[in-house]
N, C-alpha and C. Protein backbone atom coordinates (compact mmCIF):
# COMPACT_ATOMS: atom_id res chain seq x y z
N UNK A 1 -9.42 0.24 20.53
CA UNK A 1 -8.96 -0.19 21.83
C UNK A 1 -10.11 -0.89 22.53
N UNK A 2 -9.44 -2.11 23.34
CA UNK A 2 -10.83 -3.02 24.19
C UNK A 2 -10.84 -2.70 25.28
N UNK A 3 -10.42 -1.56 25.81
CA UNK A 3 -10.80 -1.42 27.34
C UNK A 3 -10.31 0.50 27.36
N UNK A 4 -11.14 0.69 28.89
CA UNK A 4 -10.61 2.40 28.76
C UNK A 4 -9.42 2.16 29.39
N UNK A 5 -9.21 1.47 30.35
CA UNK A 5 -7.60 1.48 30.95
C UNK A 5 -6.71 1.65 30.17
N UNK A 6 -6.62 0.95 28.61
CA UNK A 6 -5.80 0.83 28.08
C UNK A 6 -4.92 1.99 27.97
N UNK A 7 -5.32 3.38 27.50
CA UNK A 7 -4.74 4.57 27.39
C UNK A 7 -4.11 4.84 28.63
N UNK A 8 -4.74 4.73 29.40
CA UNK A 8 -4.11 4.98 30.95
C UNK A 8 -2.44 4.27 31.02
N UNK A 9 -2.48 3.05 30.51
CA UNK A 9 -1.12 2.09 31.06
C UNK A 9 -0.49 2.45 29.96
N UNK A 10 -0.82 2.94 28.82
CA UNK A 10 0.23 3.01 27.35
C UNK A 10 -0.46 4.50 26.95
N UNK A 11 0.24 5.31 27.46
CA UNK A 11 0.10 6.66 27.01
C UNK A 11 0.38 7.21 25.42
N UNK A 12 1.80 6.31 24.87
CA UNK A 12 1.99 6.51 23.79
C UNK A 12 1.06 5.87 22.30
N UNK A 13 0.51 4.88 23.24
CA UNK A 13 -0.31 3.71 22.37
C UNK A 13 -1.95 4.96 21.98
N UNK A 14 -2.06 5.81 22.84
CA UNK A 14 -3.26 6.37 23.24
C UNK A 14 -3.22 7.52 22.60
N UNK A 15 -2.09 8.32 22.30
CA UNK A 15 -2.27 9.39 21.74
C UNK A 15 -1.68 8.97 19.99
N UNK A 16 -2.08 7.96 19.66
CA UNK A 16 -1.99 7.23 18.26
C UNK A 16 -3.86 6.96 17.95
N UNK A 17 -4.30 7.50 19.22
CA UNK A 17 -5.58 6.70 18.73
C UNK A 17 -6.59 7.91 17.96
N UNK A 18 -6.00 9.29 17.98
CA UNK A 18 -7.24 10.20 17.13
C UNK A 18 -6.57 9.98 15.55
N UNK A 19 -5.06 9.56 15.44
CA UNK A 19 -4.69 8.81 14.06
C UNK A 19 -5.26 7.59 13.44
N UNK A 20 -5.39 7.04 14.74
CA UNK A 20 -5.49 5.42 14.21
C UNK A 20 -7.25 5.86 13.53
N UNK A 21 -7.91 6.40 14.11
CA UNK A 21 -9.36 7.30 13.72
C UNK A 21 -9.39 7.91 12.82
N UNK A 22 -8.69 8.66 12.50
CA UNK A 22 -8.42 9.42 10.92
C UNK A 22 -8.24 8.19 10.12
N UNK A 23 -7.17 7.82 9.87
CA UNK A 23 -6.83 6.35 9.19
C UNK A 23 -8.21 5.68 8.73
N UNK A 24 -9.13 4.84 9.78
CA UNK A 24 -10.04 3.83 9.57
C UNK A 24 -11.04 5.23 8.74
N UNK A 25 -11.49 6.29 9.23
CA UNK A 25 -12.26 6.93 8.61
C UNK A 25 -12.53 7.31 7.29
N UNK A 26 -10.83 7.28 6.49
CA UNK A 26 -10.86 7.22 5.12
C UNK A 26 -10.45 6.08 4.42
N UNK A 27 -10.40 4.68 5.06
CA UNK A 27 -10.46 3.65 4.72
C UNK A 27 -12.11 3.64 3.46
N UNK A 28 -12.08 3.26 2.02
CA UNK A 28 -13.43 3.35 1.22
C UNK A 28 -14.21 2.35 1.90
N UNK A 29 -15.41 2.69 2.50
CA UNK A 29 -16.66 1.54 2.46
C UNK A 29 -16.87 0.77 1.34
N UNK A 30 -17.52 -0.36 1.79
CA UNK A 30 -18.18 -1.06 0.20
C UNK A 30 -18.97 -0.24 -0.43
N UNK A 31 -19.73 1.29 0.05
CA UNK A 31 -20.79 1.70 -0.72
C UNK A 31 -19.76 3.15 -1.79
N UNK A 32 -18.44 2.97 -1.04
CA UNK A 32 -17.68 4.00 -1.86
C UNK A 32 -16.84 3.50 -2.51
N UNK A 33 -16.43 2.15 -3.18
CA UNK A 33 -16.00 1.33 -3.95
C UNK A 33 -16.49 2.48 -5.23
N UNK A 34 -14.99 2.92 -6.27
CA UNK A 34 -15.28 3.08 -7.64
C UNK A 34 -15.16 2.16 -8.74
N UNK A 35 -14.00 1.67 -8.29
CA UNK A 35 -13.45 0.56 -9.05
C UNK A 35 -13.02 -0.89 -8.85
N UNK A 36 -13.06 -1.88 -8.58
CA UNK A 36 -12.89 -3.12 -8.49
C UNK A 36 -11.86 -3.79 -9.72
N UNK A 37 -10.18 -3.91 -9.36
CA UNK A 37 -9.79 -4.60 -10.49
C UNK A 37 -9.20 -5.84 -10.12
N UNK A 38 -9.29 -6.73 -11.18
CA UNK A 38 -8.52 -8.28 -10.69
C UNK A 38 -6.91 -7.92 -11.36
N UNK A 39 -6.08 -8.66 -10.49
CA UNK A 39 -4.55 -8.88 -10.80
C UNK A 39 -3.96 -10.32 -11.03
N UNK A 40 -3.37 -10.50 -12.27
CA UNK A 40 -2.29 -11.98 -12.02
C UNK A 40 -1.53 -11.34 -12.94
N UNK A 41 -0.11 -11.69 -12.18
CA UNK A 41 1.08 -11.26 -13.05
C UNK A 41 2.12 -12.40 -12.63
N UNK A 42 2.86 -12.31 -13.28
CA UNK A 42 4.17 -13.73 -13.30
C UNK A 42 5.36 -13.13 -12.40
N UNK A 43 6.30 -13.52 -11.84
CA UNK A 43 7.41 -13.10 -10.96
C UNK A 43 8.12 -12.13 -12.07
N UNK A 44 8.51 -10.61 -11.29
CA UNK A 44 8.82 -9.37 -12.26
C UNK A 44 8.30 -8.76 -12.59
N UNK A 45 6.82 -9.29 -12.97
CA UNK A 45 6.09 -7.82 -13.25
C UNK A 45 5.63 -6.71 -11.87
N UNK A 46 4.53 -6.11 -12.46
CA UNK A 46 3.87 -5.55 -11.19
C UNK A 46 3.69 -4.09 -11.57
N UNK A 47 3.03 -3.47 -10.54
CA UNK A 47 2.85 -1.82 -11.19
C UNK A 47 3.82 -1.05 -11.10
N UNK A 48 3.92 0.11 -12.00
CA UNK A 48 4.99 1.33 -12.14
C UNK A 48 4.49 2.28 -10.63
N UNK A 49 5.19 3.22 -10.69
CA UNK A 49 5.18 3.98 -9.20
C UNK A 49 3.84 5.07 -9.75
N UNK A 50 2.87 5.16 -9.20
CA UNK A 50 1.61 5.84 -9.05
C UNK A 50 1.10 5.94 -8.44
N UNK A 51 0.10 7.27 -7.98
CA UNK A 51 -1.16 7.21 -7.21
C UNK A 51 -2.34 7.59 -7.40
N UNK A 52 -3.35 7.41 -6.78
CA UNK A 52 -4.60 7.37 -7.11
C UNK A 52 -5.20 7.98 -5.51
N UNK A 53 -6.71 7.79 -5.73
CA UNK A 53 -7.68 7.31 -4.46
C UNK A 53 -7.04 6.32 -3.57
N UNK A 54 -7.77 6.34 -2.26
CA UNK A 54 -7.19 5.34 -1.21
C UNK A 54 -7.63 4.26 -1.90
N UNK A 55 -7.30 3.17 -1.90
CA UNK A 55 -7.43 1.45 -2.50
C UNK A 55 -6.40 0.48 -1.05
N UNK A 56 -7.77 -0.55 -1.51
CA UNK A 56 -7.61 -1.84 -0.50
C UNK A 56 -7.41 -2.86 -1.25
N UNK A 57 -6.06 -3.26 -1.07
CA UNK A 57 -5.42 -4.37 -1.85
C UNK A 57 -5.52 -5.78 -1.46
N UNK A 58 -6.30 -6.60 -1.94
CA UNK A 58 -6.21 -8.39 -1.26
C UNK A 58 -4.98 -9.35 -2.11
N UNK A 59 -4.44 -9.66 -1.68
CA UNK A 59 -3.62 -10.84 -2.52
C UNK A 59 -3.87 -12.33 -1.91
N UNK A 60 -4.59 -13.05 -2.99
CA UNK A 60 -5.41 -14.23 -2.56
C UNK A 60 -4.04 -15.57 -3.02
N UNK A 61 -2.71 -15.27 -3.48
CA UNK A 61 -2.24 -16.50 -3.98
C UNK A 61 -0.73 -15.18 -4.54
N UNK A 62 0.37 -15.78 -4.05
CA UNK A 62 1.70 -15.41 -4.44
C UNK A 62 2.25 -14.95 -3.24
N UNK A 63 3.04 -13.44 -3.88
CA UNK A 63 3.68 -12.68 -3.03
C UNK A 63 4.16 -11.58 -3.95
N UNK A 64 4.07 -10.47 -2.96
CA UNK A 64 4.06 -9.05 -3.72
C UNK A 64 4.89 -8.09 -2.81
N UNK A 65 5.99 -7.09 -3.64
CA UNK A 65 6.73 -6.32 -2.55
C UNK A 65 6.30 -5.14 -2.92
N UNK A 66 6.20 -4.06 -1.86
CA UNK A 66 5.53 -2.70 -2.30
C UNK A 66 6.30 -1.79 -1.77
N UNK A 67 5.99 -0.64 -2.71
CA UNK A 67 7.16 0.27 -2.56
C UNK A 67 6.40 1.81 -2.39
N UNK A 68 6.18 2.67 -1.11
CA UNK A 68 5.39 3.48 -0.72
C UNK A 68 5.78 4.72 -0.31
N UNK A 69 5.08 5.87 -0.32
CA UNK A 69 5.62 6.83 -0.16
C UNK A 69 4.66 7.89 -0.12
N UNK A 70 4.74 8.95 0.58
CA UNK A 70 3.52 9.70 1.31
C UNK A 70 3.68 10.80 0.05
N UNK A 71 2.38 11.73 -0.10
CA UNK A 71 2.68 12.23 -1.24
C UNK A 71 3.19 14.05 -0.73
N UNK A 72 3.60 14.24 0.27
CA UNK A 72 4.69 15.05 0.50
C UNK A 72 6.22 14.09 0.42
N UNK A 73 6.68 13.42 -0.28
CA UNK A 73 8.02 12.79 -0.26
C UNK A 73 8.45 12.98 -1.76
N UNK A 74 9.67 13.49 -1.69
CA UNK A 74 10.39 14.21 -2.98
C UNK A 74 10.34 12.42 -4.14
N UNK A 75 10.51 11.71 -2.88
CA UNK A 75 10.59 10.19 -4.16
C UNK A 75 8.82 9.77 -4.50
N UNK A 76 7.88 10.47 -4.38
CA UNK A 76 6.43 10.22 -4.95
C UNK A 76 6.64 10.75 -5.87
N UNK A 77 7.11 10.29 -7.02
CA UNK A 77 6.75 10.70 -8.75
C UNK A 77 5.82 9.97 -9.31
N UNK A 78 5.90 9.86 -10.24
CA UNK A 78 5.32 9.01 -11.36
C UNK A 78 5.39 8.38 -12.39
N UNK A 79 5.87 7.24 -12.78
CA UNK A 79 6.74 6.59 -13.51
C UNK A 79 5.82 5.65 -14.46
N UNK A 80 6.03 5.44 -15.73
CA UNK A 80 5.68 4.67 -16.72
C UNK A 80 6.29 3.83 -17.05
N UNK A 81 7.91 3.84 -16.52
CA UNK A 81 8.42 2.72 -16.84
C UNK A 81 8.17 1.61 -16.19
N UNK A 82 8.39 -0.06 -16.11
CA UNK A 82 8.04 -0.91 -15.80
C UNK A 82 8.99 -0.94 -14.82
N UNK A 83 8.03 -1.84 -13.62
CA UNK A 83 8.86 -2.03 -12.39
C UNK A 83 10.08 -2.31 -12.38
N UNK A 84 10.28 -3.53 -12.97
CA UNK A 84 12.21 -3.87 -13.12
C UNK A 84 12.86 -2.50 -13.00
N UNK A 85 12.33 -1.72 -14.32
CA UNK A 85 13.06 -0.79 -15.22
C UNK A 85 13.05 0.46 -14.37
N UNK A 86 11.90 0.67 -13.32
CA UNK A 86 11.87 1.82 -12.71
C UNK A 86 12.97 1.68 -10.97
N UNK A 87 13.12 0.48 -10.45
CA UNK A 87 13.91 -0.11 -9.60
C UNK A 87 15.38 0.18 -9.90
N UNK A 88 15.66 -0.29 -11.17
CA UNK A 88 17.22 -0.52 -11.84
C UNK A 88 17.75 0.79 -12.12
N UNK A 89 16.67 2.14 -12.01
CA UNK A 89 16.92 3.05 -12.64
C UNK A 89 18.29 4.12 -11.46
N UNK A 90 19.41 4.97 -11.42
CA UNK A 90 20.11 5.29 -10.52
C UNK A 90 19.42 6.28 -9.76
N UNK A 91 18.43 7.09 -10.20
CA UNK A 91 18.12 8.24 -9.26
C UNK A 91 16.75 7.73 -8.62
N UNK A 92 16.53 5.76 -8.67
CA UNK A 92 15.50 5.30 -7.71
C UNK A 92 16.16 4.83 -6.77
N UNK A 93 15.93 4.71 -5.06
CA UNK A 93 16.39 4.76 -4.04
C UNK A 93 15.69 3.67 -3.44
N UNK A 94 15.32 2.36 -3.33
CA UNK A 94 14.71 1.59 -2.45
C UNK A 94 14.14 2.09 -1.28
N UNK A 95 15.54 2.53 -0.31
CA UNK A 95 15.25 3.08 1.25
C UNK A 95 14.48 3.92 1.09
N UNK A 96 14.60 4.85 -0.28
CA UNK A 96 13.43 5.98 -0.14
C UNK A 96 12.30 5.54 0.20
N UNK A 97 11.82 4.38 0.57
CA UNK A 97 10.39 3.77 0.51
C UNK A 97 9.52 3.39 1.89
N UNK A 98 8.41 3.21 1.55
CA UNK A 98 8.26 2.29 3.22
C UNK A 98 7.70 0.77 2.06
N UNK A 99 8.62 -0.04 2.94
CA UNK A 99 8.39 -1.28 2.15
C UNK A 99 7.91 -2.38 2.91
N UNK A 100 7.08 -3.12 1.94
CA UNK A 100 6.60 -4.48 2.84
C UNK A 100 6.09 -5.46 1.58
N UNK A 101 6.36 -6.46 2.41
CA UNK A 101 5.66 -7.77 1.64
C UNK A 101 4.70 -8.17 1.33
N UNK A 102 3.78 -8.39 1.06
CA UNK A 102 2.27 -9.22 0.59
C UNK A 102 2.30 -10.66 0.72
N UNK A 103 2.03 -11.11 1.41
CA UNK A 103 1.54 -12.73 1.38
C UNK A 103 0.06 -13.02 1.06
N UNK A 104 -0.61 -14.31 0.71
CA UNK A 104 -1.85 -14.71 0.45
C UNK A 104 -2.15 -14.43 1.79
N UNK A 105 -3.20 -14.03 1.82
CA UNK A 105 -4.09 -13.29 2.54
C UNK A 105 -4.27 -11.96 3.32
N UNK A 106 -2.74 -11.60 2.81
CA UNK A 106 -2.35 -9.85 3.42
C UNK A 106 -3.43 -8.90 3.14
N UNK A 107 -3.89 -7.53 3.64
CA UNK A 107 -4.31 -6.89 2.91
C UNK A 107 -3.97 -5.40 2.85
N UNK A 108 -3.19 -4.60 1.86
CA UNK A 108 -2.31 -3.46 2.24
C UNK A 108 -3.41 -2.57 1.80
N UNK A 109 -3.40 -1.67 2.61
CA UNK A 109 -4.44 -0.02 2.02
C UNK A 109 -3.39 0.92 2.00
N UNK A 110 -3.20 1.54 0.71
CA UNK A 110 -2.72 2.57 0.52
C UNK A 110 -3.64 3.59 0.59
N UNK A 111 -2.85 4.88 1.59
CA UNK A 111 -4.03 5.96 1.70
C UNK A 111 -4.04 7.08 0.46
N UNK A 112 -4.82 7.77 0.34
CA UNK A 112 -4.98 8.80 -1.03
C UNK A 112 -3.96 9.71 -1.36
N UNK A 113 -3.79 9.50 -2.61
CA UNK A 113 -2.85 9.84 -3.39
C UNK A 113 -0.85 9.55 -2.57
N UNK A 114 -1.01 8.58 -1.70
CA UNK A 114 0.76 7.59 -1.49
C UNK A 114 0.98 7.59 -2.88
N UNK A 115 2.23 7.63 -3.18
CA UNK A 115 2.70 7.00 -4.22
C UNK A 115 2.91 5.33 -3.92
N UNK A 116 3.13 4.59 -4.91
CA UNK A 116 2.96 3.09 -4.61
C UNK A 116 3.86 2.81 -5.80
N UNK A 117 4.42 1.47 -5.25
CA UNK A 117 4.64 0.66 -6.96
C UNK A 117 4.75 -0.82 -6.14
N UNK A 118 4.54 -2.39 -7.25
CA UNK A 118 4.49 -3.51 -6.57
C UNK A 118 5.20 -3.86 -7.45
N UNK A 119 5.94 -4.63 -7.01
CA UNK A 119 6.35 -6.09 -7.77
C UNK A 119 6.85 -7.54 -7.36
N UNK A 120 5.74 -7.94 -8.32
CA UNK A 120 5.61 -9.90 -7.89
C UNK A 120 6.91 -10.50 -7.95
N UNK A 121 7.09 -11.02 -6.30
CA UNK A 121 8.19 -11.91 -6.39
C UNK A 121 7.83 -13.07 -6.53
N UNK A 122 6.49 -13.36 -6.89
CA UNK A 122 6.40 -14.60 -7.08
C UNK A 122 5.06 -14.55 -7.75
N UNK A 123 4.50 -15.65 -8.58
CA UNK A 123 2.99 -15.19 -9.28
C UNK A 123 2.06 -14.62 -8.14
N UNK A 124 0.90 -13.35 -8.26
CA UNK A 124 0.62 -13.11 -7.65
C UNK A 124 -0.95 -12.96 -8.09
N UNK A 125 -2.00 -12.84 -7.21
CA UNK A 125 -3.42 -13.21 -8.23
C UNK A 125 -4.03 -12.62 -6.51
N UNK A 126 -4.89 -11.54 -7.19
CA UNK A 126 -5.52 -10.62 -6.46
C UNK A 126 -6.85 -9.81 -7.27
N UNK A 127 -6.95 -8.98 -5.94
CA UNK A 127 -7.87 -7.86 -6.67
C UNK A 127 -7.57 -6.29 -5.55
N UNK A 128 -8.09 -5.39 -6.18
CA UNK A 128 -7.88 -4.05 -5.39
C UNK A 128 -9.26 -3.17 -5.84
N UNK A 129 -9.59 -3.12 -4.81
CA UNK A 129 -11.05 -2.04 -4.52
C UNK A 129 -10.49 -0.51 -4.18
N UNK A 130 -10.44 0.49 -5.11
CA UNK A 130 -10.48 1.72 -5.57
C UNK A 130 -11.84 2.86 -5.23
């Protein structure tokens, strides 16, 4: 927040802010970077539903849809099948998700251990710091 008033005029905005603090706090620094991986995949692919460590996702060129889920949520499993295949499947639920788009220059952080899964609606060419 850029000013102290602010809390004062948006009470609800204000008691988001010892979250919004938790949040940035387990965001990884550059000095807690484990892993660094590059991504290009063709429209359809993309990752199966998994989680890991918190990771900061860049997408430098495409578009990517993501499919999220806190890891108290009965739909955070873990799937090996391929995105299409894990989407198409009947006991996967879209709405079960919190979903959003990726554009070139988005950058999504999934927090530790979300379940996640992506898939490129269009070629997509990135990297994700782990």
């Amino acid at each position: 927040m850029f000013s102290t008033e602010f809390g004062e005029d948006y009470p609800s905005v204000a008691s988001l802010s010892a979250d919004v603090v938790s949040l940035l706090q387990s965001v990884p620094s550059v000095n807690e970077v484990k892993l660094v991986q590059f991504f290009l995949g063709p429209p359809g692919s993309g990752a199966p539903l998994h989680w890991h460590d918190a990771a900061l996702n860049f997408l430098a060129f495409g578009e990517k849809e993501w499919f999220l889920a806190p890891p108290t949520s009965p739909a955070a499993s873990y799937s090996n099948a391929p995105v299409l295949q894990w989407l198409d499947h009947p006991s996967v639920n879209p709405d079960d998700f919190v979903r959003c788009t990726q554009r070139p220059g988005d950058v999504v952080y999934v927090p530790h251990q979300w379940a996640h899964a992506t898939l490129n609606s269009k070629v997509a060419i990135g990297k994700a710091h782990t």
